[in-house]
Protein backbone atom coordinates (compact mmCIF):
# COMPACT_ATOMS: atom_id res chain seq x y z
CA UNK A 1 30.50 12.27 20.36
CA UNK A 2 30.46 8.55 20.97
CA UNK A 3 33.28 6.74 19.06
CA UNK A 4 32.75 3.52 17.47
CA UNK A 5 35.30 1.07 15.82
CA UNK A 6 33.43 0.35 12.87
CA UNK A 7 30.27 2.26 11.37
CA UNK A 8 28.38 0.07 8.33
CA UNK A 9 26.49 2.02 6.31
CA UNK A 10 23.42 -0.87 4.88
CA UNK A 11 21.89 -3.80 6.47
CA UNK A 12 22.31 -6.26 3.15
CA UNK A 13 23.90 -9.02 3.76
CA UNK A 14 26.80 -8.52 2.83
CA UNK A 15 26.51 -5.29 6.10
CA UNK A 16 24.76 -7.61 8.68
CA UNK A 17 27.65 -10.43 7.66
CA UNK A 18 30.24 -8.12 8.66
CA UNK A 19 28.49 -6.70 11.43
CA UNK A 20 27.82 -10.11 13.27
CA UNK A 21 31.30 -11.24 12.82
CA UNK A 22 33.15 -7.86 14.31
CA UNK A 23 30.58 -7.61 16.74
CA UNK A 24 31.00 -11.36 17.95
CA UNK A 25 34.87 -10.61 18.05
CA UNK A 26 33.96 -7.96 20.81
CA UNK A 27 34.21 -4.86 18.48
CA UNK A 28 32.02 -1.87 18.98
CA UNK A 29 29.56 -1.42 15.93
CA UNK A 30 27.43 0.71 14.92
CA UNK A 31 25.11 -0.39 11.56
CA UNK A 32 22.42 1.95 9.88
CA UNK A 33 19.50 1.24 7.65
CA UNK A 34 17.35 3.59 5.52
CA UNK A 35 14.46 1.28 5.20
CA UNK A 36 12.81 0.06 8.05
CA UNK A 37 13.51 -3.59 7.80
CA UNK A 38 17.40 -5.26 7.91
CA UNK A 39 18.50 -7.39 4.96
CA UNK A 40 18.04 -5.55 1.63
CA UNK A 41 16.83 -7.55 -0.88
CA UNK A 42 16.98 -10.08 1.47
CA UNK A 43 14.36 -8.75 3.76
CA UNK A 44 10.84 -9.84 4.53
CA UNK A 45 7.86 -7.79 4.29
CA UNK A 46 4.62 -8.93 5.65
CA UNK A 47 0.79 -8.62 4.46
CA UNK A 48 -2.49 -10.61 5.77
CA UNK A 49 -0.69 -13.22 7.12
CA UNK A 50 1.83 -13.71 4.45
CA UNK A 51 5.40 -13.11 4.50
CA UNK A 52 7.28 -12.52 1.21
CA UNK A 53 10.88 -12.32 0.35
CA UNK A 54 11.58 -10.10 -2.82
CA UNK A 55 15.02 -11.11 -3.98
CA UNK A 56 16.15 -14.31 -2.50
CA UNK A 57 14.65 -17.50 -4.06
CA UNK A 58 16.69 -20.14 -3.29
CA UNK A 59 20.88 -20.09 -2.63
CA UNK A 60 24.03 -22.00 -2.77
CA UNK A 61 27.09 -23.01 -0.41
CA UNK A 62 25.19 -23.78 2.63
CA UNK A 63 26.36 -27.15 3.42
CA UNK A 64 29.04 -28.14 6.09
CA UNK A 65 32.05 -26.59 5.18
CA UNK A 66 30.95 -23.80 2.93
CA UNK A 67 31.22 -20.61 2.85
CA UNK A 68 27.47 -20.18 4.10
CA UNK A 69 27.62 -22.61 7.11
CA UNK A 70 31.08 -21.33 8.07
CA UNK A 71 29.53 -17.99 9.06
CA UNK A 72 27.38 -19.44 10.71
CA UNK A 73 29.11 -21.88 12.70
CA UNK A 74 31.62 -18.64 13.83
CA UNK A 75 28.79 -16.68 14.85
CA UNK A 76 27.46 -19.76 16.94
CA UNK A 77 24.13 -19.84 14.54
CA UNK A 78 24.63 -22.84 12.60
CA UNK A 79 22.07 -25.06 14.46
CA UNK A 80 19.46 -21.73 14.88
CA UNK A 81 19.68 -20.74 11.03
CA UNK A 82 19.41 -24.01 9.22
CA UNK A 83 18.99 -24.71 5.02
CA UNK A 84 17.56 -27.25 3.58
CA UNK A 85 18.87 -29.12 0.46
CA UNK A 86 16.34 -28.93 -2.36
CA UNK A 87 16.10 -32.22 -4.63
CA UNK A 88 19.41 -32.83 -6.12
CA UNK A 89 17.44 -34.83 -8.80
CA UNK A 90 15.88 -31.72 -10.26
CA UNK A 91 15.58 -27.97 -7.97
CA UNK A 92 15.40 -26.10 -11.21
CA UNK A 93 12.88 -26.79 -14.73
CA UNK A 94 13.07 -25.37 -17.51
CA UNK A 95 10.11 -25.24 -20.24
CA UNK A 96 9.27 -23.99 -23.58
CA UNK A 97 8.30 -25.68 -26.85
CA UNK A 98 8.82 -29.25 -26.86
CA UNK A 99 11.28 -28.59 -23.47
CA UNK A 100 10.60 -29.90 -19.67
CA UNK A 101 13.91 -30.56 -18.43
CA UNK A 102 14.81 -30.26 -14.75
CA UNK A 103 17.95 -29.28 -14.00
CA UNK A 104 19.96 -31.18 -11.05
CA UNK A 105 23.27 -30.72 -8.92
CA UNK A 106 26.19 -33.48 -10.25
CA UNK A 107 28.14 -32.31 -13.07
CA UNK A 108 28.56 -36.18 -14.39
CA UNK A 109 24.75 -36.53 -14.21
CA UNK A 110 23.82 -33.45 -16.43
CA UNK A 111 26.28 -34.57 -18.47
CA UNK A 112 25.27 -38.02 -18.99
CA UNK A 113 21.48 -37.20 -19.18
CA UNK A 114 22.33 -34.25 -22.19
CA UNK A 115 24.75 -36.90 -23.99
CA UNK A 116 21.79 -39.13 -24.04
CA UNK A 117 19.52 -36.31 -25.25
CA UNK A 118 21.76 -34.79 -27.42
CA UNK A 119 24.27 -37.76 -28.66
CA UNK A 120 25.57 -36.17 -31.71
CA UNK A 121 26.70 -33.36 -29.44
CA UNK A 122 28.27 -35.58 -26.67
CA UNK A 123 31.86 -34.52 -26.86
CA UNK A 124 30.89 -30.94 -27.14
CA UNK A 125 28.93 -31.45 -23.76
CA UNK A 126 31.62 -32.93 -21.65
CA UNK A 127 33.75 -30.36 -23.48
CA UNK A 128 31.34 -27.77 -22.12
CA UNK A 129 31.27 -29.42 -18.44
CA UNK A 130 34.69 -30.04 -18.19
CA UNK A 131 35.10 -26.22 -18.47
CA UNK A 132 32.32 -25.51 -15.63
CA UNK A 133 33.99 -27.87 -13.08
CA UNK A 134 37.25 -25.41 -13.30
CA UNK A 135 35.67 -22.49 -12.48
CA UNK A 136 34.06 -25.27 -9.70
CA UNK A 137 37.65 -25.28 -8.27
CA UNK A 138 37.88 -21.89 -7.34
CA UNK A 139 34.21 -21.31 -6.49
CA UNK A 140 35.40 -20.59 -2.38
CA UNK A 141 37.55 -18.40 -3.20
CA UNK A 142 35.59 -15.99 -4.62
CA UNK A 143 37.76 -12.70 -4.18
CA UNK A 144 40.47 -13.93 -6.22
CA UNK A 145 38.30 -15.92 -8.64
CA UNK A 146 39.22 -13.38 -11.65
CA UNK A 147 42.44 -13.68 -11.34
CA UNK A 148 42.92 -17.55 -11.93
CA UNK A 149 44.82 -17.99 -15.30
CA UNK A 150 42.13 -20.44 -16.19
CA UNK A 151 39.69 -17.67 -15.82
CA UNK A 152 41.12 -15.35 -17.04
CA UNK A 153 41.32 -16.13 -20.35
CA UNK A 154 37.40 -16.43 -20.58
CA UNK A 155 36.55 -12.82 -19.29
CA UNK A 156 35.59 -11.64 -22.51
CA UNK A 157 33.34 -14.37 -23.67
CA UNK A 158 30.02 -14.35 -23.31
CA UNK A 159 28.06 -17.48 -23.00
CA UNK A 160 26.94 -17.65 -26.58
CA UNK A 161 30.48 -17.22 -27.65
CA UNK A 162 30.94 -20.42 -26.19
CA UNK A 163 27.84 -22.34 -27.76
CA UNK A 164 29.25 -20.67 -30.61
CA UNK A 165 32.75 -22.71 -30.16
CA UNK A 166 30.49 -25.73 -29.40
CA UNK A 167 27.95 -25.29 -31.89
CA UNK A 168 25.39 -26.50 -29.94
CA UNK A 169 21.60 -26.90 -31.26
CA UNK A 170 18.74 -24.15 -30.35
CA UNK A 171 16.83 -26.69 -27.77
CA UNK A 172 20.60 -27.55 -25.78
CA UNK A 173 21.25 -24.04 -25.85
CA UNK A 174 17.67 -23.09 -24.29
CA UNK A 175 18.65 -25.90 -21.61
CA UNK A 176 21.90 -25.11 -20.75
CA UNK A 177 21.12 -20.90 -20.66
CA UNK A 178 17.45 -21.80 -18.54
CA UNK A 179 18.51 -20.46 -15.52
CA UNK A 180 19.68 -16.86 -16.99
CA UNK A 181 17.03 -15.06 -15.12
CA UNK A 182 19.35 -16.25 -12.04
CA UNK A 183 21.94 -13.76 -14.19
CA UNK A 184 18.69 -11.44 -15.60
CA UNK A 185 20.85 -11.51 -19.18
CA UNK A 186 20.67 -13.42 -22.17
CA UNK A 187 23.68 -15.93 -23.42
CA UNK A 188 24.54 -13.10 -26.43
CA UNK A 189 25.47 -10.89 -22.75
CA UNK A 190 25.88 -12.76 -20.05
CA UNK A 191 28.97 -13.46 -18.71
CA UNK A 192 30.28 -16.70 -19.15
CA UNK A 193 32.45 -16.23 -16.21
CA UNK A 194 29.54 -15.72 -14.21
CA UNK A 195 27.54 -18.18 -16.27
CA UNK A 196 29.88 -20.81 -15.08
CA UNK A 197 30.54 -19.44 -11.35
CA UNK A 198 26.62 -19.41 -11.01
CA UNK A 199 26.42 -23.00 -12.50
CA UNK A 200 29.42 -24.44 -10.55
CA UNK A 201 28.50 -23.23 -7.32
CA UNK A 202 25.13 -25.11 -7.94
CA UNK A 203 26.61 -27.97 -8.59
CA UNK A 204 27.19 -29.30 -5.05
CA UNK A 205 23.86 -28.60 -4.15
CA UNK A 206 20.69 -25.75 -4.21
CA UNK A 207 19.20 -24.48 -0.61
CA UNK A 208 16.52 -22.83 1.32
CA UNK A 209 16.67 -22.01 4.49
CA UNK A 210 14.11 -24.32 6.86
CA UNK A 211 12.56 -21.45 8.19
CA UNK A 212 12.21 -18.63 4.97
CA UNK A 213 15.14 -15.91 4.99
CA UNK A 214 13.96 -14.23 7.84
CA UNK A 215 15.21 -16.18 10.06
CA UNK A 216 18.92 -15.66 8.33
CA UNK A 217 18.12 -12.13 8.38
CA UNK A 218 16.97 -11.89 11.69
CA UNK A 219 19.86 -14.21 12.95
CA UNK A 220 22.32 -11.80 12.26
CA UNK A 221 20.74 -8.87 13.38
CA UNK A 222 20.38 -9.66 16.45
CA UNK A 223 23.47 -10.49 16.80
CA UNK A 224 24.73 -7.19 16.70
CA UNK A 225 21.92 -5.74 18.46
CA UNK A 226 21.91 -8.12 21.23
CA UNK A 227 25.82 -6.98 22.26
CA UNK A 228 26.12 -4.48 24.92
CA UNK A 229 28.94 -2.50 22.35
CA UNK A 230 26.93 -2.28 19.54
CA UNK A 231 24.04 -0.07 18.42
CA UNK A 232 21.49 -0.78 15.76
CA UNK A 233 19.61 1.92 13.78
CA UNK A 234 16.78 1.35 11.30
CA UNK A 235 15.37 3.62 9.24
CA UNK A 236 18.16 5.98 9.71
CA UNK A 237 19.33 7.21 5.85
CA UNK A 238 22.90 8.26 6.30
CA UNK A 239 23.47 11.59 4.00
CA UNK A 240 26.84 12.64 4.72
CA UNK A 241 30.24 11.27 5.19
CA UNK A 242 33.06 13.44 6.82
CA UNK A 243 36.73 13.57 5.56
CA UNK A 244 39.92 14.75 7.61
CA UNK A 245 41.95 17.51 7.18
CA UNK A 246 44.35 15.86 4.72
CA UNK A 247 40.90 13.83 2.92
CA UNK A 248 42.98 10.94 3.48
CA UNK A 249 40.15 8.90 6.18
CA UNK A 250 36.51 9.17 6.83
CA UNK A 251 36.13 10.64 10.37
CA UNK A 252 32.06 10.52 10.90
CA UNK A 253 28.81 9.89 9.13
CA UNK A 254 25.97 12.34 9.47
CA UNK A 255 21.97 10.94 9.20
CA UNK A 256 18.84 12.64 7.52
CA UNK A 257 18.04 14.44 10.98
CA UNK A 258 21.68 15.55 11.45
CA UNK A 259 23.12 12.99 14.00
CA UNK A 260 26.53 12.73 13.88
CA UNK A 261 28.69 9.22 14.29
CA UNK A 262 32.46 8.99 14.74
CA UNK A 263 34.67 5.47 13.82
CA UNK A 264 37.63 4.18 13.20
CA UNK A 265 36.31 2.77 10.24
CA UNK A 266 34.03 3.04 8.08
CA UNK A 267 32.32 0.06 5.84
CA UNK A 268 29.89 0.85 2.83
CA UNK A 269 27.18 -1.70 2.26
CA UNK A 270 25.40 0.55 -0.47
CA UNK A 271 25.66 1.08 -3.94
CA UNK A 272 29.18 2.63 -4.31
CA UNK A 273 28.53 5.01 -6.47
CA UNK A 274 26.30 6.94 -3.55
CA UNK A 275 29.43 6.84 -1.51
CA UNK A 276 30.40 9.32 -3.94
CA UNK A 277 27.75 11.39 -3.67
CA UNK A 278 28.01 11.56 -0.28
CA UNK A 279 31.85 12.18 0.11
CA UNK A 280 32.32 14.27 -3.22
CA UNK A 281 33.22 13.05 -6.59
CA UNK A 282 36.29 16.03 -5.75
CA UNK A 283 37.59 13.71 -3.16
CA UNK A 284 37.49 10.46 -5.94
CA UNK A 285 41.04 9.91 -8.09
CA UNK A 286 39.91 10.04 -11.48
CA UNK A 287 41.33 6.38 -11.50
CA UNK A 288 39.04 5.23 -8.83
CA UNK A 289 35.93 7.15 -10.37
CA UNK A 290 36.96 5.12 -13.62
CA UNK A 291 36.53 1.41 -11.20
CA UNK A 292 32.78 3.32 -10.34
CA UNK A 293 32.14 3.74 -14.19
CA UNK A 294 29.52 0.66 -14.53
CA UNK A 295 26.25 -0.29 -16.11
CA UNK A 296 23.36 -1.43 -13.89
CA UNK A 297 22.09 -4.67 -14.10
CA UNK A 298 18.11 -5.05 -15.15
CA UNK A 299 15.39 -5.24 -12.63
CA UNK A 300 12.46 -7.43 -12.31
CA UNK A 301 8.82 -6.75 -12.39
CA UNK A 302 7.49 -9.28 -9.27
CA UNK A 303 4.10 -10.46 -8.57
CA UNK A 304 3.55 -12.09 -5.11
CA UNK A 305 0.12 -14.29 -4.88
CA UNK A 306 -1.43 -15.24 -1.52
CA UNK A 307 -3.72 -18.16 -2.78
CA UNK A 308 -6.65 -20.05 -0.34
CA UNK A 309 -8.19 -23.30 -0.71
CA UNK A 310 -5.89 -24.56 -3.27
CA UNK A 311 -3.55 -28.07 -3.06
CA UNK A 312 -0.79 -26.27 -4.85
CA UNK A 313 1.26 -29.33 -4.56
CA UNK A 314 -0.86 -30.43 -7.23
CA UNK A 315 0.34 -28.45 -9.95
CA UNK A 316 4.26 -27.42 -8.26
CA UNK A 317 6.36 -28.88 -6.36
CA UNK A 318 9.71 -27.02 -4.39
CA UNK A 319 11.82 -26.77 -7.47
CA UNK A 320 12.08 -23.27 -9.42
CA UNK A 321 10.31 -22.51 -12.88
CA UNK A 322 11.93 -20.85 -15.83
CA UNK A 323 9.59 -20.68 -18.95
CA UNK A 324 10.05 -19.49 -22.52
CA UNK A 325 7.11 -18.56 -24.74
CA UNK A 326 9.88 -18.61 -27.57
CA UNK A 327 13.10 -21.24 -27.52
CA UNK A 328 15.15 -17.88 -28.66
CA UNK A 329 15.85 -16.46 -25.52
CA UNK A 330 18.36 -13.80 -26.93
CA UNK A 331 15.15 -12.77 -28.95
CA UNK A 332 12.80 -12.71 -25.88
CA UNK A 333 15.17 -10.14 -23.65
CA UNK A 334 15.40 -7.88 -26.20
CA UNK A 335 11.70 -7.69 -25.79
CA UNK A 336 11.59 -7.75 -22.30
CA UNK A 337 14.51 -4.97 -22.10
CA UNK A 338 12.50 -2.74 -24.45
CA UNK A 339 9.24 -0.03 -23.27
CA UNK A 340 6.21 -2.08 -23.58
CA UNK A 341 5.01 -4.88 -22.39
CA UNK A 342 6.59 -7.99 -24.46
CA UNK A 343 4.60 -9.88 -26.87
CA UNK A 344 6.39 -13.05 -26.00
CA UNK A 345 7.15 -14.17 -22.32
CA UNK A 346 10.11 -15.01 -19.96
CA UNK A 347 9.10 -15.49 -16.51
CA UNK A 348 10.76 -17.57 -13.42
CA UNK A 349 8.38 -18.62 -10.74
CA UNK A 350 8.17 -20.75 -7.65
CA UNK A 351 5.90 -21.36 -4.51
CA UNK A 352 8.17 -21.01 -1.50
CA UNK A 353 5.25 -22.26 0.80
CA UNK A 354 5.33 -25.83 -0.54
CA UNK A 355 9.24 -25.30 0.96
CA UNK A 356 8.05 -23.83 4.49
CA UNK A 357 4.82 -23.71 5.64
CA UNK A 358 5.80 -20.48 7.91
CA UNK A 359 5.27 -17.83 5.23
CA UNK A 360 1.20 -18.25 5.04
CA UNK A 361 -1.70 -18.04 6.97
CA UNK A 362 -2.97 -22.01 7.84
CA UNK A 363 -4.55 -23.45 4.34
CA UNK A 364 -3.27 -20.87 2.25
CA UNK A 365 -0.33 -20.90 -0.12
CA UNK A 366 1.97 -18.03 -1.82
CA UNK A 367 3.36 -18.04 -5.26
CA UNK A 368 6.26 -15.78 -6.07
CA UNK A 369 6.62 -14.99 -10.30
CA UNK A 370 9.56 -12.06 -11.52
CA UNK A 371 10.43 -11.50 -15.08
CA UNK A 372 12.97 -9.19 -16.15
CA UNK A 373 11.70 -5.53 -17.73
CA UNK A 374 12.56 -2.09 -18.58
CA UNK A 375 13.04 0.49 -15.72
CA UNK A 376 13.64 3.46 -17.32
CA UNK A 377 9.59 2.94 -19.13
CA UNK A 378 8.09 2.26 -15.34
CA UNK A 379 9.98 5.38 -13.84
CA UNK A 380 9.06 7.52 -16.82
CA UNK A 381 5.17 6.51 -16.33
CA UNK A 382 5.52 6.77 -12.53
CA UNK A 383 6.58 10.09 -13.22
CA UNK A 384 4.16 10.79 -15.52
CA UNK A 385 1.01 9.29 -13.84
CA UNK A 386 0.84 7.23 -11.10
CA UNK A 387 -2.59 6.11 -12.31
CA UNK A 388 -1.17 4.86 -15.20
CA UNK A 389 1.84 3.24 -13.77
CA UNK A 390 -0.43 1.35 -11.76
CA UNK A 391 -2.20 0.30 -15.11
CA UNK A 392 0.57 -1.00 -16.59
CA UNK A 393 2.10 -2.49 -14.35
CA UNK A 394 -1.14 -4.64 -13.07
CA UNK A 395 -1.63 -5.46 -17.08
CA UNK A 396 1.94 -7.03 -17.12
CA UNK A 397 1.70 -9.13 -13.78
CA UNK A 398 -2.06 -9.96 -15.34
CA UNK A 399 0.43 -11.80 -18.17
CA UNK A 400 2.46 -13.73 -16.16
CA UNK A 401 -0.88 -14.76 -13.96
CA UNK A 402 -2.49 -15.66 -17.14
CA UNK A 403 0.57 -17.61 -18.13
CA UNK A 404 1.57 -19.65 -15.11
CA UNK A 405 -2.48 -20.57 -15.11
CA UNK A 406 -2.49 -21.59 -18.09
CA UNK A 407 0.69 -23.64 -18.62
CA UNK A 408 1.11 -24.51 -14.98
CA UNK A 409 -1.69 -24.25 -11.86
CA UNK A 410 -5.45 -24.65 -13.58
CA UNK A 411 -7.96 -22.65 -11.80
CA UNK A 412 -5.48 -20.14 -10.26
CA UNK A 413 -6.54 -16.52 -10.71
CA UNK A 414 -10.07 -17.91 -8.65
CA UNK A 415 -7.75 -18.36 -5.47
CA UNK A 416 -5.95 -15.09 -5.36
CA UNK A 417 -6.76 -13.87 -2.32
CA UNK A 418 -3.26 -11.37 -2.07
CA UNK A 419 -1.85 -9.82 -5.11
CA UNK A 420 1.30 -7.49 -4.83
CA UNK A 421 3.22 -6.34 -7.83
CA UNK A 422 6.55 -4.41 -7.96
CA UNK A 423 8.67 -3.14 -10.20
CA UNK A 424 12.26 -2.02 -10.53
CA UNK A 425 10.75 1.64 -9.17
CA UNK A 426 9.89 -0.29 -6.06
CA UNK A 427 12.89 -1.52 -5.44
CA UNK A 428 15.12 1.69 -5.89
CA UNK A 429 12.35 3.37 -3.11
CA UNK A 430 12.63 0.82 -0.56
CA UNK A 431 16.28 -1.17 -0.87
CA UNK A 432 18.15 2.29 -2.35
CA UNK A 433 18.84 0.18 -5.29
CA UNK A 434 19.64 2.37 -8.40
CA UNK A 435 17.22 1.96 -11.41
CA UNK A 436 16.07 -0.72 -9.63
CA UNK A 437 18.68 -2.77 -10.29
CA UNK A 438 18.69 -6.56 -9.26
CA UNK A 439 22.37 -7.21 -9.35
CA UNK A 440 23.99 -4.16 -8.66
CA UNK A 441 26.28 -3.98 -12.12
CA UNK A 442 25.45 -5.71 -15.24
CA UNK A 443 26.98 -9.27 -15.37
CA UNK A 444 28.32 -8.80 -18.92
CA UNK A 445 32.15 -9.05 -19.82
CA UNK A 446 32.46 -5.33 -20.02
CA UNK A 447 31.43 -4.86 -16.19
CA UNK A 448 32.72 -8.50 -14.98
CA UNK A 449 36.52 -7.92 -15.39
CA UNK A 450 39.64 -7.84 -13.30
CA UNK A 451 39.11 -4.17 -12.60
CA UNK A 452 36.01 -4.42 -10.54
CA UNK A 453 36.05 -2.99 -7.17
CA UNK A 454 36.26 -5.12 -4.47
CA UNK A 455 37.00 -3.69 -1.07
CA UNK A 456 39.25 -1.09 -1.26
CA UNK A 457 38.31 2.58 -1.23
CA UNK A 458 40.08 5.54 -2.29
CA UNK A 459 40.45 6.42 1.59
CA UNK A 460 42.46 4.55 4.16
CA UNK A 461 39.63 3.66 6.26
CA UNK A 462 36.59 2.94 4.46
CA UNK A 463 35.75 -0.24 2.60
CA UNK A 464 33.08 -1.89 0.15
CA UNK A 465 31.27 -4.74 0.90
CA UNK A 466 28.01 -5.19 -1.74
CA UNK A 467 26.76 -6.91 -5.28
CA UNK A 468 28.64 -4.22 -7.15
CA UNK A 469 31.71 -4.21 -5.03
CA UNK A 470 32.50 -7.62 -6.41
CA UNK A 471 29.73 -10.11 -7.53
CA UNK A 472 25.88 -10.35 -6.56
CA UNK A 473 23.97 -13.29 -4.51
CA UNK A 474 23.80 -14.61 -0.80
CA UNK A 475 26.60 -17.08 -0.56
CA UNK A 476 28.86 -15.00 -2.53
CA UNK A 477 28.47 -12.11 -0.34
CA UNK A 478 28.66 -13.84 2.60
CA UNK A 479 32.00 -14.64 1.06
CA UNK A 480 33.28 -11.51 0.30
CA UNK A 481 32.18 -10.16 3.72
CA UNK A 482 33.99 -13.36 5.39
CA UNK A 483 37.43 -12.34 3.51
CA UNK A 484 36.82 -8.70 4.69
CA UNK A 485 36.62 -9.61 8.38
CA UNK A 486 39.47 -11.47 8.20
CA UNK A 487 41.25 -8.80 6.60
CA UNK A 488 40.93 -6.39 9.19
CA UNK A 489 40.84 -8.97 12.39
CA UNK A 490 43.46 -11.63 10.95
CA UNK A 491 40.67 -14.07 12.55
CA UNK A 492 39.61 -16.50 10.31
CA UNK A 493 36.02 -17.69 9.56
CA UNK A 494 36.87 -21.07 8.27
């Protein structure tokens, strides 16, 4: 049996990061992938012409000297994989009743712009900012991020605990908590540590890269396929992970068709809870089983449009769309976590070809809308009947179409020529993500804590790398994978 110094189990991103980097040092990898595209969430999936990503949307710490464009630069990449900087003046708007504010990078300019909006509330603001542009401090060094004093002392607030302190108006509050479908909670349980993480890492800028995600994706990839040491293998679902005598290391992996791999070590790029499954939860300290104890985070229902013979620069430009049918947003995810299809409407939406004109067929456009729902009601109908399942699911993407034409693009259901709708069922079958989670773990205090996993495994040799392992999104798990190749190389990144 051939012998490997590192087997990754998951071509995320947080998998391919690692990869690239040991395999660049000269290591000998070997990476597997149950699906048969690389990148997770992150991956592109093509139809008629049009390529769609279905959980990257736009991304953070990609200039010079970040976390992103570090990678990059060590892997040689940085002038192949490129980002562009959406417009600092306003990437992200947020609308509902008597609100169309676009959000902007620049903590002083947010500021300044709310004071003026909002002057009785002026020293609450810069109050409120002032507490963001800590958690800015520490925003590269994400590992230890929890364990910052400053920090610390926030972990069990949630966001409206701290409009609470302010007491901040409805409309403020509806501006400042826009971008929660970023987070998929609502202020009353989000986070405010990963509120303000989210928001500070923002604030030096929003991305996308100049050629769609693929091109990330595909970046990385390669570079572990490309060296003569390593050895790629999609759609290959790993089922089985060997202990030693003493159940002290992991010795081999074993696929679906009963392939065996040996390594030296052994990194886990899937939800850690399946490493459990397969190791044994026998092998697992009760301690350690306790650390794999969390909640999922929701997952979306997504509709992907191709549209022809439409100016959709007309109606959209390249910044992201959150909209509220109510201002109460704590009211409007309880009805979007519920069965059913809500009465009121939440949706964030954006047209990724007005950023790259690479994802469509020539004259066409695509338009990308998610909205948080209820998995457990779409697995239960799946179950049930696939006919109806289909049904419902159509009925509730026929909402948000019905929405965005009507508040946003005129005319827009007549120039659907592609229509693709998923739901949190879809992405559990084809990115192995557990109830179709978005995020890995729920981002609220009781799963965002000093106790959260991070790297270490219960077994010498085996190590996490992933959303739940320590916190969800591109840059951030670029991060984390960064600080785990320099852990076991002592090479830095940056």
């Amino acid at each position: 049996m051939e012998k490997y110094d590192y087997a990754i189990i998951g071509m995320g991103i947080g998998g391919l990061t690692t990869g690239a980097l040991l395999a660049e040092a000269g290591k000998k990898v070997i990476i597997f992938e149950q699906h048969y595209l690389p990148g997770g969430y992150g991956h592109t999936f093509k139809r008629e012409g049009f390529s769609f990503c279905p959980g990257w949307h736009y991304v953070w710490n990609c200039g010079k000297g970040e976390a992103v464009y570090n990678m990059l630069k060590k892997l040689g990449l940085e002038k192949e994989v490129t980002f562009e900087k959406l417009d600092p003046k306003g990437f992200d708007r947020v609308v509902s009743k008597g609100i169309d504010y676009k959000i902007g990078s620049g903590f002083e300019r947010e500021c300044s712009r709310l004071s003026v909006m909002f002057p009785n509330h002026g020293k609450q603001i810069k109050k409120y900012f002032s507490i963001i542009e800590k958690f800015n401090q520490h925003k590269n060094n994400v590992e230890k991020l929890l364990c910052f004093a400053y920090i610390y002392k926030y972990l069990k607030w949630t966001l409206q605990n701290l409009f609470d302190h302010f007491q901040f108006p409805p409309k403020l509050q509806l501006i400042l908590s826009g971008q929660s479908p970023v987070f998929l909670l609502p202020p009353n349980k989000l986070s405010l540590v990963v509120h303000a993480w989210g928001i500070a890492s923002y604030d030096s800028g929003a991305y996308y890269p100049t050629e769609h995600f693929e091109k990330a994706v595909n970046g990385l990839f390669n570079k572990i396929k490309d060296s003569k040491k390593c050895s790629t293998h999609l759609s290959t679902e790993i089922v089985k992970l060997n202990l030693n005598d003493d159940n002290t290391r992991v010795i081999s992996a074993e696929t679906k068709n009963g392939e065996m791999f040996s390594a030296d070590n052994f990194i886990f790029n899937g939800d850690p809870k399946l490493s459990m499954d397969l190791i044994g939860k026998e092998y697992f300290p009760e301690k350690f089983q306790k650390k794999l104890d969390y909640d999922y985070s929701s997952g979306v229902l997504s509709v992907f449009l191709g549209l022809k013979d439409i100016d959709l620069s007309k109606y959209m430009g390249k910044e992201n769309i959150f909209y509220y049918s109510d201002p109460d947003i704590n009211s409007l995810y309880e009805q979007h976590f519920a069965q059913g299809i809500p009465k009121e409407l939440q949706l964030f939406c954006n047209a990724p070809s007005l950023r790259s004109d690479a994802l469509c067929p020539p004259g066409c456009h695509q338009l990308v809308a998610i909205a948080p729902c209820n998995y457990q009601y779409f697995a239960d109908l799946r179950s049930k009947s696939r006919a109806e399942y289909i049904k419902v699911k159509e009925k509730y993407a026929d909402k948000l179409i019905d929405t965005i034409e009507e508040k946003f693009v005129p005319g827009l259901k007549s120039h659907i020529v592609l229509r693709i709708v998923g739901t949190p069922t879809t992405s559990e079958h084809f990115v192995f993500a557990p109830q179709g989670s978005s995020y890995g773990t729920s981002l609220d205090p009781a799963n965002v804590n000093i106790n959260r996993l991070r790297h270490k495994s219960p077994f010498k040799n085996m190590y996490y790398i992933g959303a739940a392992s320590f916190l969800p999104g591109f840059a951030p798990i670029i991060s984390f994978a960064s600080n785990l190749y320099e852990k076991l190389t002592g090479d830095k990144v940056q």
